[in-house]
N, C-alpha and C. Protein backbone atom coordinates (compact mmCIF):
# COMPACT_ATOMS: atom_id res chain seq x y z
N UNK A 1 -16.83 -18.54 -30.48
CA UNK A 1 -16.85 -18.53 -29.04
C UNK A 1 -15.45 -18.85 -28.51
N UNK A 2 -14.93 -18.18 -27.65
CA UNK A 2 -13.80 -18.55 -27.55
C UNK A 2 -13.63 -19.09 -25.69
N UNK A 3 -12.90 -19.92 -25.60
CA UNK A 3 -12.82 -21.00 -23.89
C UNK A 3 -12.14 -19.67 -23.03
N UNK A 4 -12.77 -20.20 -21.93
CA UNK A 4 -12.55 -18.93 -20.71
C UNK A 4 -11.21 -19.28 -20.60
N UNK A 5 -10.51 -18.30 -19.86
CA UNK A 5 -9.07 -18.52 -19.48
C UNK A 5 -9.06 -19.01 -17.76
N UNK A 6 -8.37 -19.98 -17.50
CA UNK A 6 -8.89 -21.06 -16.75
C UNK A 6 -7.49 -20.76 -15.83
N UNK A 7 -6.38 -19.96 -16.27
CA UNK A 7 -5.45 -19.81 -15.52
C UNK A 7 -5.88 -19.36 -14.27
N UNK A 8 -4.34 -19.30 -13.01
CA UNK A 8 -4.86 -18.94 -11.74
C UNK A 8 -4.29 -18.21 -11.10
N UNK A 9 -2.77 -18.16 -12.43
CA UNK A 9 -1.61 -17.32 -11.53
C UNK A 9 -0.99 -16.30 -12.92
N UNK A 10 -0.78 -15.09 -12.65
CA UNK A 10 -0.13 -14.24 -13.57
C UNK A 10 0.85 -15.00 -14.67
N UNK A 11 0.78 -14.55 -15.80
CA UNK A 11 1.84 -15.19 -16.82
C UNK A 11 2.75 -14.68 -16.39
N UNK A 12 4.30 -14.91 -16.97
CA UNK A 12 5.32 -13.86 -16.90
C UNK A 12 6.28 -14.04 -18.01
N UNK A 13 6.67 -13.15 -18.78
CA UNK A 13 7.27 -13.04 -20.09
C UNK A 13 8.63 -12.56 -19.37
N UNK A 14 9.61 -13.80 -20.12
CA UNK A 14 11.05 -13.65 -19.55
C UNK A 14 11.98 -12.90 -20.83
N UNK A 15 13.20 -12.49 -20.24
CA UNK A 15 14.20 -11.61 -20.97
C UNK A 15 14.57 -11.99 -22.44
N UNK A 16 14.48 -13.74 -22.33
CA UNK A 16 14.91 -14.78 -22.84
C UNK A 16 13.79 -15.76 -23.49
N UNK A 17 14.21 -15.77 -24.87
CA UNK A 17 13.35 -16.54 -25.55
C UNK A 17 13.99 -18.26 -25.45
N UNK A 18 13.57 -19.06 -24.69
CA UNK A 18 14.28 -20.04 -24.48
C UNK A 18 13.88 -21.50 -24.69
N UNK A 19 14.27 -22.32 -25.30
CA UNK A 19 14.56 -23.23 -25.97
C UNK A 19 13.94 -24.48 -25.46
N UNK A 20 12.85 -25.22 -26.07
CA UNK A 20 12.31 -26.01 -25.44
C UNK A 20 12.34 -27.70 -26.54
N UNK A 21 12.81 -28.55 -25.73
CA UNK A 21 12.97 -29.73 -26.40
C UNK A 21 11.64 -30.72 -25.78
N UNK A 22 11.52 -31.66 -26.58
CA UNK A 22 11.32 -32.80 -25.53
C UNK A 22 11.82 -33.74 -25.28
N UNK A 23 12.20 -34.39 -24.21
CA UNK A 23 13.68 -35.05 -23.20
C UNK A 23 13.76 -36.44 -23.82
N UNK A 24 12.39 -37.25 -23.97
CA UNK A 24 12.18 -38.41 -24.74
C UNK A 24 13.04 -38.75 -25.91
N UNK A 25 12.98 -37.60 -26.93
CA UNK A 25 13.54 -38.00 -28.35
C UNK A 25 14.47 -36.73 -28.39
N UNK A 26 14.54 -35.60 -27.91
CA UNK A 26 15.81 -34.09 -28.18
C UNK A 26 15.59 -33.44 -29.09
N UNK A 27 13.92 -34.07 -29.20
CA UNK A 27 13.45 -32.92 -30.77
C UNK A 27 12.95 -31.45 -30.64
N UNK A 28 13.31 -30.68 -31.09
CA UNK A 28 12.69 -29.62 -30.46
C UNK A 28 10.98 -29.32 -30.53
N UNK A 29 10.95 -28.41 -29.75
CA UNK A 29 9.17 -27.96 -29.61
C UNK A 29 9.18 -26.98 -30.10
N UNK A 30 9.69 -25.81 -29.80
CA UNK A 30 9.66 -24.72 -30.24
C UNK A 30 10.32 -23.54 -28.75
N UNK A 31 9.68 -22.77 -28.57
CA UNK A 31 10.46 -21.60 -27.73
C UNK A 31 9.39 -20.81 -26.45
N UNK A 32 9.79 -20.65 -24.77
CA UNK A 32 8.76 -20.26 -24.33
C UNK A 32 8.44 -18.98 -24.27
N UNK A 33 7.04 -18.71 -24.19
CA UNK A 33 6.29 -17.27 -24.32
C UNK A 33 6.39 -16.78 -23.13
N UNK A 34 5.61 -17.67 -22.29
CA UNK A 34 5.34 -17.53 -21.21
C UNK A 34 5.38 -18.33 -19.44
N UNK A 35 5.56 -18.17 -18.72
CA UNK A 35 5.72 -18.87 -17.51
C UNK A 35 5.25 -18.67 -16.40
N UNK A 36 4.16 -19.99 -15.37
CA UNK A 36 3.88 -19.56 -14.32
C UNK A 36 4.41 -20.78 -13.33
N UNK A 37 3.99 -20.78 -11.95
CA UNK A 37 4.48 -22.09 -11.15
C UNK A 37 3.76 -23.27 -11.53
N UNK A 38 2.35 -22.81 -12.64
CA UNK A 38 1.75 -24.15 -12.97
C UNK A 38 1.83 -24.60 -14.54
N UNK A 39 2.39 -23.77 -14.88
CA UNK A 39 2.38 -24.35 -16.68
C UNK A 39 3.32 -23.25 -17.26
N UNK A 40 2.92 -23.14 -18.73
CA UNK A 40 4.40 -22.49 -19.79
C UNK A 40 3.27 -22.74 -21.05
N UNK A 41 3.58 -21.43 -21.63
CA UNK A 41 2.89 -21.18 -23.14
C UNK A 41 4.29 -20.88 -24.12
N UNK A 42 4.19 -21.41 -24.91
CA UNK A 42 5.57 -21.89 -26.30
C UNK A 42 4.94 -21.77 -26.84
N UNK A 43 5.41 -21.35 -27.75
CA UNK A 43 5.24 -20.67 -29.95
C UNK A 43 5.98 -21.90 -30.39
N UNK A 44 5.39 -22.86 -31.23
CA UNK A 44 5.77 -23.98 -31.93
C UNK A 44 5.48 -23.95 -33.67
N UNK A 45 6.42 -24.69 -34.16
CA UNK A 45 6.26 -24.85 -36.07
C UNK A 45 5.52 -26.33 -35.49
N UNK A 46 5.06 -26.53 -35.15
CA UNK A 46 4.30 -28.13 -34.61
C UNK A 46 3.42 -28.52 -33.70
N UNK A 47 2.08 -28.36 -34.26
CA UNK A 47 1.29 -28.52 -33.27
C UNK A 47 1.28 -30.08 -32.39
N UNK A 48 0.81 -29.63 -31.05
CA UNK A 48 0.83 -30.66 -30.45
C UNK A 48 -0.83 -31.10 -29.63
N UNK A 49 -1.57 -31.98 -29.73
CA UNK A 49 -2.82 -31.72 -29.08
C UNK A 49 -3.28 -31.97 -28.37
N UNK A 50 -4.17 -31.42 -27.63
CA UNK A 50 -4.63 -31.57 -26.09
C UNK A 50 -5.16 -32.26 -25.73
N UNK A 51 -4.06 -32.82 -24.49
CA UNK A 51 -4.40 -33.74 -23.57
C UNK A 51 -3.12 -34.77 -23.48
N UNK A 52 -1.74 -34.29 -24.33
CA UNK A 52 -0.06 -35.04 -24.88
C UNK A 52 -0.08 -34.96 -23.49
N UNK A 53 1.01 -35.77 -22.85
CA UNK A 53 1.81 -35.54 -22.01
C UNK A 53 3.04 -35.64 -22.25
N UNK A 54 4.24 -34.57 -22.14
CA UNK A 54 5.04 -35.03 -22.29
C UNK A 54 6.12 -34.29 -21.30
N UNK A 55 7.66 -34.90 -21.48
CA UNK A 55 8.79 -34.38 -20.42
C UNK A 55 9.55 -33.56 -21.16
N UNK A 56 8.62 -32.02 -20.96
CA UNK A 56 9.88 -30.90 -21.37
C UNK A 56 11.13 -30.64 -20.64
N UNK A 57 12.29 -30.65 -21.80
CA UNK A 57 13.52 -30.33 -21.44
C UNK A 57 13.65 -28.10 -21.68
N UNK A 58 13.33 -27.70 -20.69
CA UNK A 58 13.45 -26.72 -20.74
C UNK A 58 15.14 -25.83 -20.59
N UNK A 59 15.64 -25.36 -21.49
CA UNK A 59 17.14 -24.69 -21.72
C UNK A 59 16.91 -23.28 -21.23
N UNK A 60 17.82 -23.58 -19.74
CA UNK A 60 18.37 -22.72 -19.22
C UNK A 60 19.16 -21.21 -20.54
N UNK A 61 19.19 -19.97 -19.43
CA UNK A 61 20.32 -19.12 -20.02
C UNK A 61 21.20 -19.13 -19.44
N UNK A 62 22.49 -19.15 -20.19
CA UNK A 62 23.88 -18.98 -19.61
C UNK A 62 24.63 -18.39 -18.28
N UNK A 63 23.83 -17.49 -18.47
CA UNK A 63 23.87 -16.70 -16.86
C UNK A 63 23.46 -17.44 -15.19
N UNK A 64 22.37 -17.97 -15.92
CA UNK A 64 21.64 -19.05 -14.70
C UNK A 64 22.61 -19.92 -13.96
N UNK A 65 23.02 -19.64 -12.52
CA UNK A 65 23.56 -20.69 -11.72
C UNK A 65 23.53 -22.23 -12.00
N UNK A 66 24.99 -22.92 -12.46
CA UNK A 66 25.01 -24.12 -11.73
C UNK A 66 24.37 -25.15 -12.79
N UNK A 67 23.27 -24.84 -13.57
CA UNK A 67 22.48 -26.01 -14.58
C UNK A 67 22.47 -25.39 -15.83
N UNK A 68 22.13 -26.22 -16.81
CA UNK A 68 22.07 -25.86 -18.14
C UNK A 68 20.37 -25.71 -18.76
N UNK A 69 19.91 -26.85 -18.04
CA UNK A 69 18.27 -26.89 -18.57
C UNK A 69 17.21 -27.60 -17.17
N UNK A 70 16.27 -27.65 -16.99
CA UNK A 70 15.62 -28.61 -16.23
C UNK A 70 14.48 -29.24 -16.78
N UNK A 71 14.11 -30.28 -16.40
CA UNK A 71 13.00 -31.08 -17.29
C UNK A 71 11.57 -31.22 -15.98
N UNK A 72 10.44 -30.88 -16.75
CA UNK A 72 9.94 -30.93 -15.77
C UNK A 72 8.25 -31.66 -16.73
N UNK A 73 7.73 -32.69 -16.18
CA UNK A 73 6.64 -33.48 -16.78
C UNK A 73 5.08 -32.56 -17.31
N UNK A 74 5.02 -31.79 -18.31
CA UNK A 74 3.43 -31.14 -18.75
C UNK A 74 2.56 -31.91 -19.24
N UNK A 75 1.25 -31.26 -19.60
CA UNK A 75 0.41 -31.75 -20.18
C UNK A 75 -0.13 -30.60 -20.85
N UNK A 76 -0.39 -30.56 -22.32
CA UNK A 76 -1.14 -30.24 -23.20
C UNK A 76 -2.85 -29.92 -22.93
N UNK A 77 -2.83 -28.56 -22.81
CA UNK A 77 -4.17 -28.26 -22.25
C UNK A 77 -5.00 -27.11 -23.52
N UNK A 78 -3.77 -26.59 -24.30
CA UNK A 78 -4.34 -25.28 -25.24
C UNK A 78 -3.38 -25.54 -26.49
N UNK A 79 -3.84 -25.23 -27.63
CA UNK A 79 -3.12 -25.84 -28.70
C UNK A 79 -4.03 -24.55 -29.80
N UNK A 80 -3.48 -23.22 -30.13
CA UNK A 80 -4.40 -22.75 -31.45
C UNK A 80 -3.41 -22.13 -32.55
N UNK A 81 -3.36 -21.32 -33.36
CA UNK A 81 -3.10 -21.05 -34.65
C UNK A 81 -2.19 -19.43 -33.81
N UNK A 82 -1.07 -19.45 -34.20
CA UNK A 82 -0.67 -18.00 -33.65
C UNK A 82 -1.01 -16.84 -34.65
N UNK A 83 -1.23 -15.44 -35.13
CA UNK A 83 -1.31 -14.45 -36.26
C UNK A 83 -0.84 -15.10 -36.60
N UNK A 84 0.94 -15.46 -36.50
CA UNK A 84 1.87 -15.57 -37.56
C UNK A 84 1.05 -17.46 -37.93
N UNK A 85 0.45 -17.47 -39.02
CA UNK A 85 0.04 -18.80 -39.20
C UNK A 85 0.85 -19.99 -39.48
N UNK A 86 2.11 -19.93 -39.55
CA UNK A 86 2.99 -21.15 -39.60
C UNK A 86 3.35 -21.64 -38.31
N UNK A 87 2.83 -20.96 -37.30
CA UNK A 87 3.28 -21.30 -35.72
C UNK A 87 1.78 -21.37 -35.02
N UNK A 88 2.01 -22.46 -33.91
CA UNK A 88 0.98 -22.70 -32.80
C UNK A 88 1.51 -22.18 -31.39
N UNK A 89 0.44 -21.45 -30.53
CA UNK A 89 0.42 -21.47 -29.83
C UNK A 89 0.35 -22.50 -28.51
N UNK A 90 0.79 -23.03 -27.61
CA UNK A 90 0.60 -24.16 -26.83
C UNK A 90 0.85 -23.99 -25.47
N UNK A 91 -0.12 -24.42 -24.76
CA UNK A 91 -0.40 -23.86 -23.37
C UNK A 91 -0.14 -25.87 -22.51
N UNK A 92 0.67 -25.69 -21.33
CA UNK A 92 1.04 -26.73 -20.77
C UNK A 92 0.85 -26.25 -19.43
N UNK A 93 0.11 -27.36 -19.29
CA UNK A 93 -0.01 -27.29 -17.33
C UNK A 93 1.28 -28.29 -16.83
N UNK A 94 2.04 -27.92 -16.09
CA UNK A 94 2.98 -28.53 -15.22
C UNK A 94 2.42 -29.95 -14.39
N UNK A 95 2.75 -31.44 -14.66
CA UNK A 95 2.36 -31.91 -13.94
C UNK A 95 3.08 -32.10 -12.74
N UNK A 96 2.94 -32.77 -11.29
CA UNK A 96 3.81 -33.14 -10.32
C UNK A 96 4.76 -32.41 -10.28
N UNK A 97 4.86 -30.85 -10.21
CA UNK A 97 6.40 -30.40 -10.29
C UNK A 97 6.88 -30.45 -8.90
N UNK A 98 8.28 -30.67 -9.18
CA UNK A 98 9.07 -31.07 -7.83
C UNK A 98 9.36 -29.87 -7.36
N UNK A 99 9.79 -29.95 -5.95
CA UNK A 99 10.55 -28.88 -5.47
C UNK A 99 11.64 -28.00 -5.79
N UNK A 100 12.50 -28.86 -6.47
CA UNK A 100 13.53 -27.77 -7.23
C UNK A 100 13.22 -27.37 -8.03
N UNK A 101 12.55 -28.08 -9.13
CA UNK A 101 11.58 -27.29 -10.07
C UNK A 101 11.21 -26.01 -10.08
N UNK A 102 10.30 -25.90 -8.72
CA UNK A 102 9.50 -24.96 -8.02
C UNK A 102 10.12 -24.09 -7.76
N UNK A 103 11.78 -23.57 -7.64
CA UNK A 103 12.62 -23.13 -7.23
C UNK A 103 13.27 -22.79 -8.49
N UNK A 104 13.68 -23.50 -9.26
CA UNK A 104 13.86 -23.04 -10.75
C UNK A 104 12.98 -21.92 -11.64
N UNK A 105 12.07 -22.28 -11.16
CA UNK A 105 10.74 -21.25 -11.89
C UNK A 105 10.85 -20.15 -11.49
N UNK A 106 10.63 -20.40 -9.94
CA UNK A 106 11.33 -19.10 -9.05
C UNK A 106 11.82 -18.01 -9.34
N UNK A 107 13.18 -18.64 -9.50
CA UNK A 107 14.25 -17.91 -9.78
C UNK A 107 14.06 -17.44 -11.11
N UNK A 108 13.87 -18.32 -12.16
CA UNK A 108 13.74 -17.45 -13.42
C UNK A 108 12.58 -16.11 -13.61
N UNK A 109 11.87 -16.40 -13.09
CA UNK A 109 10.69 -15.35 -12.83
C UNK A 109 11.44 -14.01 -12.09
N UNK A 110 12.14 -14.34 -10.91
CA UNK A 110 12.21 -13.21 -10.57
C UNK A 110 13.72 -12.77 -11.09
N UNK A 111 14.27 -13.34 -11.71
CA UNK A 111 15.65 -12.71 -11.76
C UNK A 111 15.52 -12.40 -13.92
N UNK A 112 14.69 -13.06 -14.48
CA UNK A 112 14.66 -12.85 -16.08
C UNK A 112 13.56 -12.16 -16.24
N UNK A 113 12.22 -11.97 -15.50
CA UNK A 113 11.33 -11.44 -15.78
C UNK A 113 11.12 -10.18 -16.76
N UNK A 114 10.32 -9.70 -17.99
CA UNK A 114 10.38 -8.28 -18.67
C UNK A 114 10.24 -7.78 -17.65
C-alpha cells in the first residue's frame, strides 16, 4: 500500500543538482531532487527518519546573486529506498520559512527551473 501524496504545490526539478549539508555539524546530506515553497526532496547515501528536524544548509549555484547558500529549518516527513538501492529518497517540509527564504526559493524556481 503505498501513503497518498499529501503535497499541495507542484515539485520543481532545478538545472542544478545542489548540495545539501546540515548547518549543525557541515556534514553532508546528500543532493536536491526537488523543490517547492513548502519543502525539498534530496537523494541521500543516509537515511534520515521521519519526524528529524533539522537546519538545512542549502548551496547556492555560482551564478545566483549576492549569497553562496541559505539555511532554512525542515522536518523529515518521507524517508524510502531510491531504485538505485544505496540511496534514500527524503522528503522535508520547510518549517517557519522566512521571508527571504521565500524569495530565495522564488528565484531559484523561476530562474533554474528544467
Amino acid at each position: 500500500m503505498t501513503t497518498p501524496d499529501q503535497r499541495k504545490l507542484k515539485r520543481h526539478r532545478l538545472i542544478y543538482y545542489l548540495t545539501i549539508f546540515d548547518a549543525s555539524n557541515e556534514k553532508e546530506i546528500g543532493h536536491l531532487v526537488d523543490i517547492t515553497l513548502e519543502g525539498a526532496g534530496i537523494l541521500s547515501e543516509t537515511p534520515i527518519p521521519v519526524g528529524v528536524q533539522i537546519n538545512l544548509r542549502i548551496m547556492l549555484p555560482a551564478t545566483f546573486p549576492d549569497i553562496d547558500y541559505f539555511e532554512i529549518q525542515a522536518k523529515s516527513v518521507r524517508n524510502s529506498c531510491d531504485v538505485n538501492t544505496s540511496y534514500y529518497n527524503i522528503g522535508f517540509f520547510f518549517v517557519n520559512t522566512s521571508p527571504d527564504n521565500h524569495r530565495i526559493i522564488e528565484y531559484l524556481i523561476s530562474e533554474y527551473q528544467l
